[in-house]
C-alpha atoms as a PDB file:
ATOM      1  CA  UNK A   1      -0.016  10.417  16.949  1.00  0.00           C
ATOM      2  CA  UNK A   2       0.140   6.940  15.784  1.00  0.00           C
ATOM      3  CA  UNK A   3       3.770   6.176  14.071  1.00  0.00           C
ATOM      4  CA  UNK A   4       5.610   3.970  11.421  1.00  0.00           C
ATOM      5  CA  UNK A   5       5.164   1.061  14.017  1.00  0.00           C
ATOM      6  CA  UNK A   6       1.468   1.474  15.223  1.00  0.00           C
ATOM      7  CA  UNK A   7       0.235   1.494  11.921  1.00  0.00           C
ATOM      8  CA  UNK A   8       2.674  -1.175  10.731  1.00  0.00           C
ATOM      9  CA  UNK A   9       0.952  -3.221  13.366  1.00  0.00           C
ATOM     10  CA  UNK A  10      -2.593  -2.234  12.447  1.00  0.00           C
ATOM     11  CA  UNK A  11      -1.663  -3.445   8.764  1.00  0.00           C
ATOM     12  CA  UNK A  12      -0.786  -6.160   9.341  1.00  0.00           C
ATOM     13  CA  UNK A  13      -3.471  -7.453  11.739  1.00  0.00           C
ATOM     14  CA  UNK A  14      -6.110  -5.929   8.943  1.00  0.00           C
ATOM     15  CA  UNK A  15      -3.615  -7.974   6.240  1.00  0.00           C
ATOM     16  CA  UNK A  16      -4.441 -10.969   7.897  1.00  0.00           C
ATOM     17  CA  UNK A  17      -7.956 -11.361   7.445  1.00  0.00           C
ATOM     18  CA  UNK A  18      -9.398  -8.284   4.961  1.00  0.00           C
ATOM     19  CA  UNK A  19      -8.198  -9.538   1.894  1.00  0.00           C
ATOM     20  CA  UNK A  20     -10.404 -11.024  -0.063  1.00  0.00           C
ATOM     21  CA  UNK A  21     -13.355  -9.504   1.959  1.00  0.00           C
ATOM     22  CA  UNK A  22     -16.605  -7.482   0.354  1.00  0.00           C
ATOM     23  CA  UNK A  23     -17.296  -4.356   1.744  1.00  0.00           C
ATOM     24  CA  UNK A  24     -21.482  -4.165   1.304  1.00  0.00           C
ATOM     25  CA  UNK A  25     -21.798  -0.692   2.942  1.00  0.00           C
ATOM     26  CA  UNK A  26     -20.530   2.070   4.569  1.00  0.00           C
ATOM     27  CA  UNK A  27     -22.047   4.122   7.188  1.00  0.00           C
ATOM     28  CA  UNK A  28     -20.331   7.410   7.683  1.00  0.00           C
ATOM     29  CA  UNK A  29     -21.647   9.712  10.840  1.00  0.00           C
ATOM     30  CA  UNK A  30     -19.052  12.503  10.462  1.00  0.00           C
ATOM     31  CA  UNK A  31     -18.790  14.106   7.074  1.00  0.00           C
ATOM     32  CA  UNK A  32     -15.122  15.598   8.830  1.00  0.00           C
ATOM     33  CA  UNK A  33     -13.206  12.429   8.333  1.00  0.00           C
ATOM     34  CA  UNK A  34     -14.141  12.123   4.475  1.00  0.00           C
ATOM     35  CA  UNK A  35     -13.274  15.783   4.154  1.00  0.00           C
ATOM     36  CA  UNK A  36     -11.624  15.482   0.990  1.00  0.00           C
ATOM     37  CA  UNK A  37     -14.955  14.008  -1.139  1.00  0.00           C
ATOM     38  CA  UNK A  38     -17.508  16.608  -1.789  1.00  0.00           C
ATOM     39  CA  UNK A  39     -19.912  14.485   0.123  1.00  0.00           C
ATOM     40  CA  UNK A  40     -20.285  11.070   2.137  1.00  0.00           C
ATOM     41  CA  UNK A  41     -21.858  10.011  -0.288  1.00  0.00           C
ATOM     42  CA  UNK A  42     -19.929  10.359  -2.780  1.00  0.00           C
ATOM     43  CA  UNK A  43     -17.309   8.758  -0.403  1.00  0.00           C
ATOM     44  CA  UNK A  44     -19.493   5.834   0.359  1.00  0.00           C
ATOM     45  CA  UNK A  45     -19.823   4.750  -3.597  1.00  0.00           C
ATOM     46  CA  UNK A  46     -16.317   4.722  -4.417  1.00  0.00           C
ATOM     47  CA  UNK A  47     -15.790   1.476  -1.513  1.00  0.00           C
ATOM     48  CA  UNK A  48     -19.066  -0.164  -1.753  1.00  0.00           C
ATOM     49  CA  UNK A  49     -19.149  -3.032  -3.409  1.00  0.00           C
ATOM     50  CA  UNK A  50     -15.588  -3.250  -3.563  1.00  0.00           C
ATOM     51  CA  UNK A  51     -13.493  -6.445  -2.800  1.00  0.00           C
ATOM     52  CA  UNK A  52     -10.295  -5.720  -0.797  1.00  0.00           C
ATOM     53  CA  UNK A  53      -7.568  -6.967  -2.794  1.00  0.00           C
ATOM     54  CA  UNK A  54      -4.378  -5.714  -0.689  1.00  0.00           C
ATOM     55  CA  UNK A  55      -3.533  -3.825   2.981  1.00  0.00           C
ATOM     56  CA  UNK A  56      -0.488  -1.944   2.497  1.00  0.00           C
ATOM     57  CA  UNK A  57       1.231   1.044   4.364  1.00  0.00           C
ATOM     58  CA  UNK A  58       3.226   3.905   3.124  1.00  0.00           C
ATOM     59  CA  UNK A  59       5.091   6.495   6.027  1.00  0.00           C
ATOM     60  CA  UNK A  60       1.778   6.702   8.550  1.00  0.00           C
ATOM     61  CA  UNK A  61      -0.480   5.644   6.217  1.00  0.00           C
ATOM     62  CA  UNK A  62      -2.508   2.694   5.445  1.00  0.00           C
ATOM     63  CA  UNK A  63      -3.453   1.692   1.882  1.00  0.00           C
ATOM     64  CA  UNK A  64      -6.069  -0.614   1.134  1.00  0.00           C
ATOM     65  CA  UNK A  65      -6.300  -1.339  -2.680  1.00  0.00           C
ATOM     66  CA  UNK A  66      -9.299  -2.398  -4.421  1.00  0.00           C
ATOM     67  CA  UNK A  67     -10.465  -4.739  -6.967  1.00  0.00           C
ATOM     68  CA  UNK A  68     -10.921  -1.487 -10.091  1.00  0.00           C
ATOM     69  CA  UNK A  69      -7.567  -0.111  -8.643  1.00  0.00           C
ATOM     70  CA  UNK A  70      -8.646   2.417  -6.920  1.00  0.00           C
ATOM     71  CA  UNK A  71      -7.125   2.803  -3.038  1.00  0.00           C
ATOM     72  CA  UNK A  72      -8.971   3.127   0.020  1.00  0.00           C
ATOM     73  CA  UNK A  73      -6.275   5.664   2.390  1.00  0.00           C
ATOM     74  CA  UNK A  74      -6.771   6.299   5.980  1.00  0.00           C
ATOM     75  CA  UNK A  75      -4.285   8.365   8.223  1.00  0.00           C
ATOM     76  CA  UNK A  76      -5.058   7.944  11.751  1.00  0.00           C
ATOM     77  CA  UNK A  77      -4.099  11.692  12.430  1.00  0.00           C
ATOM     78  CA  UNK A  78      -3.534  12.239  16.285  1.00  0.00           C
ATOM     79  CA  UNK A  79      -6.451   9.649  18.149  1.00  0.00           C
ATOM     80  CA  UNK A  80      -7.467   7.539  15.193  1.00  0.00           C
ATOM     81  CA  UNK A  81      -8.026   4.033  15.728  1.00  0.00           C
ATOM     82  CA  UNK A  82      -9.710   0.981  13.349  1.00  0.00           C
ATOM     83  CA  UNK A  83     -11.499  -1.502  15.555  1.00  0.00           C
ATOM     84  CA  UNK A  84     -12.816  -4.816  14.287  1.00  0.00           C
ATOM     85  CA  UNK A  85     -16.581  -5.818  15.537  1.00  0.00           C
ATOM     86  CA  UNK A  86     -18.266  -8.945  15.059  1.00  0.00           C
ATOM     87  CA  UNK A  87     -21.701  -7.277  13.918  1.00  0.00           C
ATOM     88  CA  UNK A  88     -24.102  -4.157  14.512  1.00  0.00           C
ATOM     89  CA  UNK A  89     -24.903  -5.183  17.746  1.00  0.00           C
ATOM     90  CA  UNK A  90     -21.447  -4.797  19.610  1.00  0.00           C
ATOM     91  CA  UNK A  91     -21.180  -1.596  21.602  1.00  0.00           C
ATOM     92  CA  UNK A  92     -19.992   1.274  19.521  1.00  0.00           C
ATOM     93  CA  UNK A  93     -17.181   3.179  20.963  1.00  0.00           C
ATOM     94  CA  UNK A  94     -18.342   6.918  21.061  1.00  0.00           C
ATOM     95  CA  UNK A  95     -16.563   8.873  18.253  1.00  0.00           C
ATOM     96  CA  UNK A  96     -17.486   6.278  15.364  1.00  0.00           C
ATOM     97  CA  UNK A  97     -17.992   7.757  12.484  1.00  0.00           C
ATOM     98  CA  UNK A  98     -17.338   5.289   9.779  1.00  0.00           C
ATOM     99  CA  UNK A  99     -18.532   1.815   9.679  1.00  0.00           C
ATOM    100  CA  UNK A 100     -17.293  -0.507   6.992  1.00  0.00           C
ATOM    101  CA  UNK A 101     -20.114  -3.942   7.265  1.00  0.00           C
ATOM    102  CA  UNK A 102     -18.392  -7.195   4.940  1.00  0.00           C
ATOM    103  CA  UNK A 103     -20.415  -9.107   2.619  1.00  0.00           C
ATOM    104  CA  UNK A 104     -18.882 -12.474   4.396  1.00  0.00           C
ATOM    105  CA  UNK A 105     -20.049 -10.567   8.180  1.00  0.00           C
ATOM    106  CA  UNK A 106     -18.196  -8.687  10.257  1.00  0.00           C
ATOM    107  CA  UNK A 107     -17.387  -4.510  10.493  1.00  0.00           C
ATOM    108  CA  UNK A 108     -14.333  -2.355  10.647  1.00  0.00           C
ATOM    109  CA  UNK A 109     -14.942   0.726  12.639  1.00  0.00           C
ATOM    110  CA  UNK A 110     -12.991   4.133  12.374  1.00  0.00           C
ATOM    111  CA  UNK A 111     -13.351   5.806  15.640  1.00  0.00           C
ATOM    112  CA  UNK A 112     -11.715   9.234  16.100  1.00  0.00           C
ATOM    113  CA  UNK A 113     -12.217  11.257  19.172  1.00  0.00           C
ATOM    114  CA  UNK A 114     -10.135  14.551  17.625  1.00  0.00           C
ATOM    115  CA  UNK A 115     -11.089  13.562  13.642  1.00  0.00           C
ATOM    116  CA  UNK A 116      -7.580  14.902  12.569  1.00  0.00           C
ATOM    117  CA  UNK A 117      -7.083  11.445  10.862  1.00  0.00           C
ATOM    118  CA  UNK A 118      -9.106  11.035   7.460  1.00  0.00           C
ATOM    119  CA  UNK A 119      -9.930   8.627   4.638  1.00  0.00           C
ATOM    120  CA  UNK A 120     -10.504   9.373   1.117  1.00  0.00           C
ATOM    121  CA  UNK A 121     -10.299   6.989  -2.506  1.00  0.00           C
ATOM    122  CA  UNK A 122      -7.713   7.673  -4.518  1.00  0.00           C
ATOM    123  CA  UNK A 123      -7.972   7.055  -8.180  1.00  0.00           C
ATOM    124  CA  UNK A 124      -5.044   6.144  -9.947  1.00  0.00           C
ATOM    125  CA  UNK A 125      -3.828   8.899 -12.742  1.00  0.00           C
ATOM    126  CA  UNK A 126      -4.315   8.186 -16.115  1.00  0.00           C
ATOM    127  CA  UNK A 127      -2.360   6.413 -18.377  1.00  0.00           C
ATOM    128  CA  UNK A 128       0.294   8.593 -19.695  1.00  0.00           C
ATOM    129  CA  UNK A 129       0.174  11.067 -16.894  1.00  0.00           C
ATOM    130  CA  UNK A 130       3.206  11.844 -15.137  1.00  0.00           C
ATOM    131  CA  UNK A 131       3.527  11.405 -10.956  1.00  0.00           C
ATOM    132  CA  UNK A 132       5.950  13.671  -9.426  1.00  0.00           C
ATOM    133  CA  UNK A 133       7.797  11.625  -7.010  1.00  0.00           C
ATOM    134  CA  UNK A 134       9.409  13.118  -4.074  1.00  0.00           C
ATOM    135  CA  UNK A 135      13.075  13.554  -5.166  1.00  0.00           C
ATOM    136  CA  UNK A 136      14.284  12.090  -1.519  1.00  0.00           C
ATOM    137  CA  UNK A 137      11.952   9.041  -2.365  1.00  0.00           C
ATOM    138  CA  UNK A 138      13.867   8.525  -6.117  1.00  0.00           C
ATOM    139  CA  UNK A 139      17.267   7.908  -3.880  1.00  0.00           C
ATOM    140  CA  UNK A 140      15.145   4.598  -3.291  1.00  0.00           C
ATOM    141  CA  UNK A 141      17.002   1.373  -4.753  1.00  0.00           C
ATOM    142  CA  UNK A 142      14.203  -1.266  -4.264  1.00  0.00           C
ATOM    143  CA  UNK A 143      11.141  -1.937  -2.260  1.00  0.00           C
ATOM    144  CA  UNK A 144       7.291  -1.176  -2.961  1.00  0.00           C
ATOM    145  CA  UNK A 145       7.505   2.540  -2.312  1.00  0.00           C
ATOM    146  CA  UNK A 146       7.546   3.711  -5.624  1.00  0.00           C
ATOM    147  CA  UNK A 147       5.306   1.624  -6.921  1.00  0.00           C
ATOM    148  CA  UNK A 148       2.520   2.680  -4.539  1.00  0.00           C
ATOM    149  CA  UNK A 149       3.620   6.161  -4.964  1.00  0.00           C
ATOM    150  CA  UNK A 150       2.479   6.305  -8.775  1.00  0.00           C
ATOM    151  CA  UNK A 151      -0.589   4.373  -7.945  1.00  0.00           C
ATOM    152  CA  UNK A 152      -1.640   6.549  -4.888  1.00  0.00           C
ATOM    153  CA  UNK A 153      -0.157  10.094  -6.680  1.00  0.00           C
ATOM    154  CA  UNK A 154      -1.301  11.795  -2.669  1.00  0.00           C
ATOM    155  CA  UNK A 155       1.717  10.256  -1.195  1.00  0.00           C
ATOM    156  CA  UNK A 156       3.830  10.690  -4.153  1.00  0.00           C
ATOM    157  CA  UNK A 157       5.202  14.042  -1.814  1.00  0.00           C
ATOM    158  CA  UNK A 158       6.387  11.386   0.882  1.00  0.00           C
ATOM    159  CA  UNK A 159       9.981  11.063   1.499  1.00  0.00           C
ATOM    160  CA  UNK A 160      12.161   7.442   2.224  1.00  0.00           C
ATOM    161  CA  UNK A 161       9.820   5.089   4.154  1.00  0.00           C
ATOM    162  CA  UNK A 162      12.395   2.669   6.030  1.00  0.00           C
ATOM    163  CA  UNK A 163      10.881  -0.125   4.894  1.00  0.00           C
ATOM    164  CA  UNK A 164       8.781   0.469   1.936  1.00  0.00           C
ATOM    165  CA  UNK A 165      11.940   1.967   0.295  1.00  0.00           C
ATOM    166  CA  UNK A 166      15.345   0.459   0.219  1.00  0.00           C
ATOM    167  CA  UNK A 167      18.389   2.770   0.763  1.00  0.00           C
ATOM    168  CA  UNK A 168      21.936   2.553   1.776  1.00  0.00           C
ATOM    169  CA  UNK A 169      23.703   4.767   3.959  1.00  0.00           C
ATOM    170  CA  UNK A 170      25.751   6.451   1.084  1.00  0.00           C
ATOM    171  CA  UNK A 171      22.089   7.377  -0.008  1.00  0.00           C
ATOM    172  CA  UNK A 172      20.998   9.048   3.264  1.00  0.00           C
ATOM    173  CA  UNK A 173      23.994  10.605   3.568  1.00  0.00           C
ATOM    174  CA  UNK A 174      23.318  12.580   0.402  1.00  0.00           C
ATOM    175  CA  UNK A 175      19.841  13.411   2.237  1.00  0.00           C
ATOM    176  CA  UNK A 176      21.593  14.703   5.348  1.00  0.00           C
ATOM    177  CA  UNK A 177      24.582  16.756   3.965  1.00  0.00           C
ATOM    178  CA  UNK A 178      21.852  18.312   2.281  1.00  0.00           C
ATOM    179  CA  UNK A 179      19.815  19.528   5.042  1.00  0.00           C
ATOM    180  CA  UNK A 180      21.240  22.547   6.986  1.00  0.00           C
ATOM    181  CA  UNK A 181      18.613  22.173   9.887  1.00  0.00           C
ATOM    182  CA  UNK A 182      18.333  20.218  12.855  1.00  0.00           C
ATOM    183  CA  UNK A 183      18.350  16.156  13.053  1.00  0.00           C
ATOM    184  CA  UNK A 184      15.322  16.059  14.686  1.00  0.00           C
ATOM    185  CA  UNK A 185      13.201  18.327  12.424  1.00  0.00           C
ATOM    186  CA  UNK A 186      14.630  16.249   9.387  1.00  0.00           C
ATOM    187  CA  UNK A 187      13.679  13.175  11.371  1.00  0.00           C
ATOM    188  CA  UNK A 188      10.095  14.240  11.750  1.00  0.00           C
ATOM    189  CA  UNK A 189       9.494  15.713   8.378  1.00  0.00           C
ATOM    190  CA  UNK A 190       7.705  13.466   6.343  1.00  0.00           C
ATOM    191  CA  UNK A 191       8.523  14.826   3.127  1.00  0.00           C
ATOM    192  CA  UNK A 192      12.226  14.209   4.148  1.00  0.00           C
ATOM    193  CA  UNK A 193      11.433  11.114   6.179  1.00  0.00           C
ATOM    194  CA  UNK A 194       8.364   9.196   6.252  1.00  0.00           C
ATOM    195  CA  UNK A 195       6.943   7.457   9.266  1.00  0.00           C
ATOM    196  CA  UNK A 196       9.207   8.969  12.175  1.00  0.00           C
ATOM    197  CA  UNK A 197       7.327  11.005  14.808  1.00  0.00           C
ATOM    198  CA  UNK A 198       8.076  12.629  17.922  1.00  0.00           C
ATOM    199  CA  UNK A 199       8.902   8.908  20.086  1.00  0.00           C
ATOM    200  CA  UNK A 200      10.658   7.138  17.231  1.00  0.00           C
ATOM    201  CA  UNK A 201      13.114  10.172  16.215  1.00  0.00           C
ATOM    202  CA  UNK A 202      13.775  11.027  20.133  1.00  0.00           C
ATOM    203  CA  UNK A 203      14.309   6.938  20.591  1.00  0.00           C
ATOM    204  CA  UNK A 204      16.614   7.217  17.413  1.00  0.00           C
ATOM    205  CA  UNK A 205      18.606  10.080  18.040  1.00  0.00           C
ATOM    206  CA  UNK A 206      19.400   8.428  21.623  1.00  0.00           C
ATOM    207  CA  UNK A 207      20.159   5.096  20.157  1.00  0.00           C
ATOM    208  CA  UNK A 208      22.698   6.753  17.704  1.00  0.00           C
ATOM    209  CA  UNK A 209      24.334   9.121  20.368  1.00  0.00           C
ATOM    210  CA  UNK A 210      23.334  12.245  18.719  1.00  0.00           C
ATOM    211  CA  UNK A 211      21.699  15.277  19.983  1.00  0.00           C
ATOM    212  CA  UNK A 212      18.707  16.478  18.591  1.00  0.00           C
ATOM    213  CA  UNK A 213      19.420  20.188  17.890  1.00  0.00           C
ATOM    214  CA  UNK A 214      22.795  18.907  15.468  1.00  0.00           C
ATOM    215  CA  UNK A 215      22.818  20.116  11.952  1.00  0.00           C
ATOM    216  CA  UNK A 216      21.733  17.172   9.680  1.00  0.00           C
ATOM    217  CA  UNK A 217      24.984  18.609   7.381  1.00  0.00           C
ATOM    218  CA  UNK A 218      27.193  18.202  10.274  1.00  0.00           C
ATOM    219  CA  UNK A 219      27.320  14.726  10.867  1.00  0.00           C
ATOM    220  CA  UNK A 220      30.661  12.347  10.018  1.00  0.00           C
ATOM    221  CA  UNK A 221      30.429   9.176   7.961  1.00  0.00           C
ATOM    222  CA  UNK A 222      30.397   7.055  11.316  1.00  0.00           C
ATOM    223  CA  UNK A 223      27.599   9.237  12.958  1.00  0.00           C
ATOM    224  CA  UNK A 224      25.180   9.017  10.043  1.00  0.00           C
ATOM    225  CA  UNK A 225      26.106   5.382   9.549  1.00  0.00           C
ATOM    226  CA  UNK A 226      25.244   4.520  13.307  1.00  0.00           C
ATOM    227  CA  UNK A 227      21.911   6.853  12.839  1.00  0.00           C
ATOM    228  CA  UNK A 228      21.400   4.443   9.840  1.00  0.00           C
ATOM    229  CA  UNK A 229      21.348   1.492  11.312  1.00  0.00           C
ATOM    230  CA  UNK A 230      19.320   3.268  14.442  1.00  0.00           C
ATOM    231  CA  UNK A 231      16.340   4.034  12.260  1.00  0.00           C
ATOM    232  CA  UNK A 232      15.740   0.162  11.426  1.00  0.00           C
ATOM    233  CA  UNK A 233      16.597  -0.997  14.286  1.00  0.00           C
ATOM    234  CA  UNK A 234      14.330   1.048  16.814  1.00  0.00           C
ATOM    235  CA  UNK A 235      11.270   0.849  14.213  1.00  0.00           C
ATOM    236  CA  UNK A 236      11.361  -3.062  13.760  1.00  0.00           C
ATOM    237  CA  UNK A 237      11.643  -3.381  17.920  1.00  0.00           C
ATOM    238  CA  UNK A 238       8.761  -0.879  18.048  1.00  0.00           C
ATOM    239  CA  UNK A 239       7.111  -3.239  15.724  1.00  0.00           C
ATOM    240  CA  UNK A 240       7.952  -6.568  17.617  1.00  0.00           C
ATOM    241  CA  UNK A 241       6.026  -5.204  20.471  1.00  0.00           C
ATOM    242  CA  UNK A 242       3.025  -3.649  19.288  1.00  0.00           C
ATOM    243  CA  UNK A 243       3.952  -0.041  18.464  1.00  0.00           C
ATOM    244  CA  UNK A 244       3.422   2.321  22.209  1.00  0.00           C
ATOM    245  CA  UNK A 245       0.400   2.972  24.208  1.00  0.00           C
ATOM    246  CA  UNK A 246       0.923   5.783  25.951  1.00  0.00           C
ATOM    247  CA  UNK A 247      -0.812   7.483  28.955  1.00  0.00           C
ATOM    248  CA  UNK A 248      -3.831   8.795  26.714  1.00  0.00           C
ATOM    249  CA  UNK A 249      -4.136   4.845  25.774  1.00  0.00           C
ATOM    250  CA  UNK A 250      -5.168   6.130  22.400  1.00  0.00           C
ATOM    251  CA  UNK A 251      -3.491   4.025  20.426  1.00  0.00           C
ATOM    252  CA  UNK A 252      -4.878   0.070  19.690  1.00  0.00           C
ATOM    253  CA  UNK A 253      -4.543  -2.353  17.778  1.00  0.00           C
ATOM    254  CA  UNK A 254      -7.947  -3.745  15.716  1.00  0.00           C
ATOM    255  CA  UNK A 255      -8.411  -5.773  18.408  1.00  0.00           C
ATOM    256  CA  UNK A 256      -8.177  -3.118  20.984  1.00  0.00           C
ATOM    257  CA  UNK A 257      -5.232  -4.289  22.343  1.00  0.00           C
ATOM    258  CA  UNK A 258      -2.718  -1.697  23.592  1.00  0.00           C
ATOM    259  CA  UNK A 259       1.174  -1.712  22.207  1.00  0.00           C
ATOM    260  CA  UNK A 260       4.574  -2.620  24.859  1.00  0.00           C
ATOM    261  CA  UNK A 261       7.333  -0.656  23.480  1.00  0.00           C
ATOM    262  CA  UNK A 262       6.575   1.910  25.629  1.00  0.00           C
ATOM    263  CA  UNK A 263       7.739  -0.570  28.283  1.00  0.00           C
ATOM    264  CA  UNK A 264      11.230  -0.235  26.598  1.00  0.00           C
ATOM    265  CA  UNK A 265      11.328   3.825  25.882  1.00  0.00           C
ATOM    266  CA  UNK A 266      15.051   4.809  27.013  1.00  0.00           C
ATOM    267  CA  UNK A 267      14.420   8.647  26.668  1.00  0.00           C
ATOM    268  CA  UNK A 268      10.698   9.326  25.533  1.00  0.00           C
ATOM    269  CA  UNK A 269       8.700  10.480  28.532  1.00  0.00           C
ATOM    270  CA  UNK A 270      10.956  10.200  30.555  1.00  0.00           C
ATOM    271  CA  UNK A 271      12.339  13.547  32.127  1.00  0.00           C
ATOM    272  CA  UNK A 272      14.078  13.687  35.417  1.00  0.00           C
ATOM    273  CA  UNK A 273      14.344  10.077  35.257  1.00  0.00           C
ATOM    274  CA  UNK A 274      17.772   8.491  35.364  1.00  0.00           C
ATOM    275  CA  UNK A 275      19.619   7.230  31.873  1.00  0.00           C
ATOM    276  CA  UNK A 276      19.771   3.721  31.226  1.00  0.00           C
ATOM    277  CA  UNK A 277      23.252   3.838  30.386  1.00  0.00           C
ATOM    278  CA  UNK A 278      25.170   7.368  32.553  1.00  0.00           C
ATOM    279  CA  UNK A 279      22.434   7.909  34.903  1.00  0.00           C
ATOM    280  CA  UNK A 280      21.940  11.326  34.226  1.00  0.00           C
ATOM    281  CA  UNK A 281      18.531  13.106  34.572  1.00  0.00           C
ATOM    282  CA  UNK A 282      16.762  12.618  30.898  1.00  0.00           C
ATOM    283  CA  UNK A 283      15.894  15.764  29.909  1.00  0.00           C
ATOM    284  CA  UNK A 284      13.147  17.808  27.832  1.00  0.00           C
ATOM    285  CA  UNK A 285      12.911  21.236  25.869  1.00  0.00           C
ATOM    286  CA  UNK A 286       9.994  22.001  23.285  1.00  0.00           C
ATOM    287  CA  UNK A 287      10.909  21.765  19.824  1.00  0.00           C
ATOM    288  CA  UNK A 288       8.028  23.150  17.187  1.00  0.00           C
ATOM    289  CA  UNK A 289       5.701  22.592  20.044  1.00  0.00           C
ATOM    290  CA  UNK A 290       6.202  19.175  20.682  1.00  0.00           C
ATOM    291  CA  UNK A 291       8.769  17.396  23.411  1.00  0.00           C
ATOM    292  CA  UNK A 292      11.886  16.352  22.933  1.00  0.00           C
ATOM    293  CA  UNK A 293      13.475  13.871  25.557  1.00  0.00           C
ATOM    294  CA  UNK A 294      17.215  13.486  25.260  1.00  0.00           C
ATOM    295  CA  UNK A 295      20.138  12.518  27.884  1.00  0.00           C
ATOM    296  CA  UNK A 296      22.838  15.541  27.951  1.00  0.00           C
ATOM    297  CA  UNK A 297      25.932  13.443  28.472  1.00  0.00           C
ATOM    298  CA  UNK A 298      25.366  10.462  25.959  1.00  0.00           C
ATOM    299  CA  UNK A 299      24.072  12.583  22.769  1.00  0.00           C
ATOM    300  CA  UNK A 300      26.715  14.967  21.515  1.00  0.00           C
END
């Protein structure tokens, strides 16, 4: 599933060349992936005729805000991918089901082998009408986080986005001596967390020496200062190099070009290969059905 830093990279590769662009139709093949409007249709005349006026991201999902305020959201769910085409008559990947064609030329394709992913307008609340904001998310000091929570009131659940939200370590602190379960389930909610996934939190966790089956509340000033720092600085690598590709090659960027970091992984998929740093085995157990790749003698 595409995380914080594959659809950091997607936004900003739309970012550089949607805004300002018309969108004169929209062809939708799979009613799935507009699941939450009663009908494609109805989907269909909330963008049309619509000028992109921003290409924001919030957690794993991208924002596109319109000219009448409304937002254009798409999560990418597990296989999603947006794919820029020149015109109707470049090949269409199988699995397209939307098609977004520009007034000044050009299409933006969502193609989505597993549909998991979706896209759906939201319509900012009324005037007067109060957005509950997740209470991790009020820690935030600065940043556009809030502000896009109140104007897209589906996020508002989301917890701290790294970068969207600005918080100090005296602030996640709070979060984790509050949490009595494990650091990787906090790491991967996205009520508690937004944006970390399976590779980022396993990439974390090793980057910060900590095993991912410690209680959150257990950690020391230094250990949740060091996981801190971690979290920034394993998400803006990630981002430096694309986001990861892996095996699957699912994820690409709107030019269908694949992500690096994988190149760099120290612990994600990586079992029975030697650590980087004690050459130990890396190992893997199954957390809430998913993998977890950690080295035994360098997390504690």
């Amino acid at each position: 599933m595409p995380e914080l830093p594959e659809v950091e990279t997607v936004r900003a590769s739309l970012a550089r060349d949607l805004i300002g662009k018309k969108i004169k139709s929209a062809a939708v093949t799979n009613g799935r992936v507009v699941r939450r409007h009663k009908t494609a249709k109805d989907f269909r005349a909330l963008v049309e005729g619509h000028t992109i006026k921003s290409v924001q991201r919030l957690g794993k999902n991208l924002i596109i805000g319109f000219d009448n305020a409304t937002h254009l959201v798409i999560h990418l769910g597990m296989s999603g991918q947006l794919l820029r085409a020149k015109g109707p008559k470049d090949p269409k990947p199988k699995h397209t089901h939307v098609v977004f064609t520009f007034a000044q030329g050009g299409e933006l394709r969502y193609v989505d082998p597993r549909t998991f992913g979706e896209l759906y307008v939201s319509i900012p609340p009324n005037e007067g009408v109060e957005v509950e904001i997740s209470k991790f998310a009020r820690l935030s000091i600065g940043g556009e986080g809030l502000t896009l929570r109140h104007q897209v009131p589906e996020l508002a659940h989301l917890g701290i986005d790294p970068f969207e939200d600005q918080i100090g370590w005296d602030r996640f602190a709070a979060i984790l001596r509050s949490r009595s379960t494990t650091l990787k389930v906090v790491l991967t909610d996205q009520d508690i967390i937004a944006g970390l996934g399976n590779i980022y939190a396993d990439e974390t966790l090793y980057a910060s020496g900590l095993r991912y089956d410690r209680p959150a509340e257990s950690l020391s000033t230094i250990e949740i200062r060091r996981l801190h720092r971690a979290i920034t600085e394993i998400l803006t690598d990630a981002i430096k190099y694309g986001g990861s590709t892996l095996t699957d090659e699912q994820f690409v960027d709107p030019d269908g070009k694949p992500g690096t970091y994988q190149q760099f992984h120290q612990v994600y998929d990586r079992e029975g290969l030697p650590c980087f740093q004690c050459r130990q085995p890396i190992k893997r157990v199954t957390v809430r059905q998913r993998s977890t790749f950690f080295c035994e003698k360098c997390q504690s």
